[in-house]
Protein backbone atom coordinates (compact mmCIF):
# COMPACT_ATOMS: atom_id res chain seq x y z
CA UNK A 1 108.33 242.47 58.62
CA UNK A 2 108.71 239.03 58.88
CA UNK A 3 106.00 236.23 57.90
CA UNK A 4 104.24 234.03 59.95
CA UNK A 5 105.29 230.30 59.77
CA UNK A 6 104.00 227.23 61.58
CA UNK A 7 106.14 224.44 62.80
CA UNK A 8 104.51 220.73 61.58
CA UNK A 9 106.19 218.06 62.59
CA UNK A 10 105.80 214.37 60.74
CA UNK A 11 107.00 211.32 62.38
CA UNK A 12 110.40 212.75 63.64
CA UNK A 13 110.80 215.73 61.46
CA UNK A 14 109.60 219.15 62.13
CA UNK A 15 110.14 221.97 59.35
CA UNK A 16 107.94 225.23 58.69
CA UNK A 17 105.11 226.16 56.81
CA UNK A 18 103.38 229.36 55.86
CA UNK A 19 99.83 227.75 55.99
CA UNK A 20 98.55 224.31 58.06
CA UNK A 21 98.63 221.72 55.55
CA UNK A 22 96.93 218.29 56.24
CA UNK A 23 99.80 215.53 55.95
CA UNK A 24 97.63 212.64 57.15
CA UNK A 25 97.66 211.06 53.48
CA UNK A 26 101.33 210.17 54.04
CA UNK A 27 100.49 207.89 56.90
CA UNK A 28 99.95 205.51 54.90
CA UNK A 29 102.79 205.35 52.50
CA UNK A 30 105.59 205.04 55.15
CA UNK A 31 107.75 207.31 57.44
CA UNK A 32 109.14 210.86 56.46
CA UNK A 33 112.80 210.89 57.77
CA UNK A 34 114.08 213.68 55.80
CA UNK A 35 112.08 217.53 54.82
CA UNK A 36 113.23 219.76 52.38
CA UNK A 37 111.46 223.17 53.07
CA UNK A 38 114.01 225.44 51.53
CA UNK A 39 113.79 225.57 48.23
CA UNK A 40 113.95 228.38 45.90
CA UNK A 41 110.74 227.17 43.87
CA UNK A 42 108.55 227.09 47.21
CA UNK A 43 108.04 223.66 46.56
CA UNK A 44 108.20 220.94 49.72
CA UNK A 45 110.16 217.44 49.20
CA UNK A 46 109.44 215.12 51.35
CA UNK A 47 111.51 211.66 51.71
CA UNK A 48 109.87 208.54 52.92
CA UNK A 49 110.78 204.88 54.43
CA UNK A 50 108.08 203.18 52.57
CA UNK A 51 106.04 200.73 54.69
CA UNK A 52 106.91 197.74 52.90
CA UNK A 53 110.65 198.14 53.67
């Protein structure tokens, strides 16, 4: 059976989730342009244009 994801999508970038996560912390720091939602650890990498650039 497959799992349940949900699509969240940041700035430009849409990748999946298992669970709703609240992103809005990132607002400030700058724009996500790239997602990296496939890794083998489960963990999430996000890159960001920082707001100062």
């Amino acid at each position: 059976m497959l799992e349940q994801t949900v699509l969240v999508t940041i700035d430009e970038v849409t990748f999946q989730l298992k669970d709703r996560h609240d992103f809005r912390w990132l607002e400030n720091l700058g724009t996500v342009f790239a997602v990296f939602d496939k890794q083998d650890s489960g963990n999430l990498c996000l890159s960001l244009r920082l707001g100062y650039w």
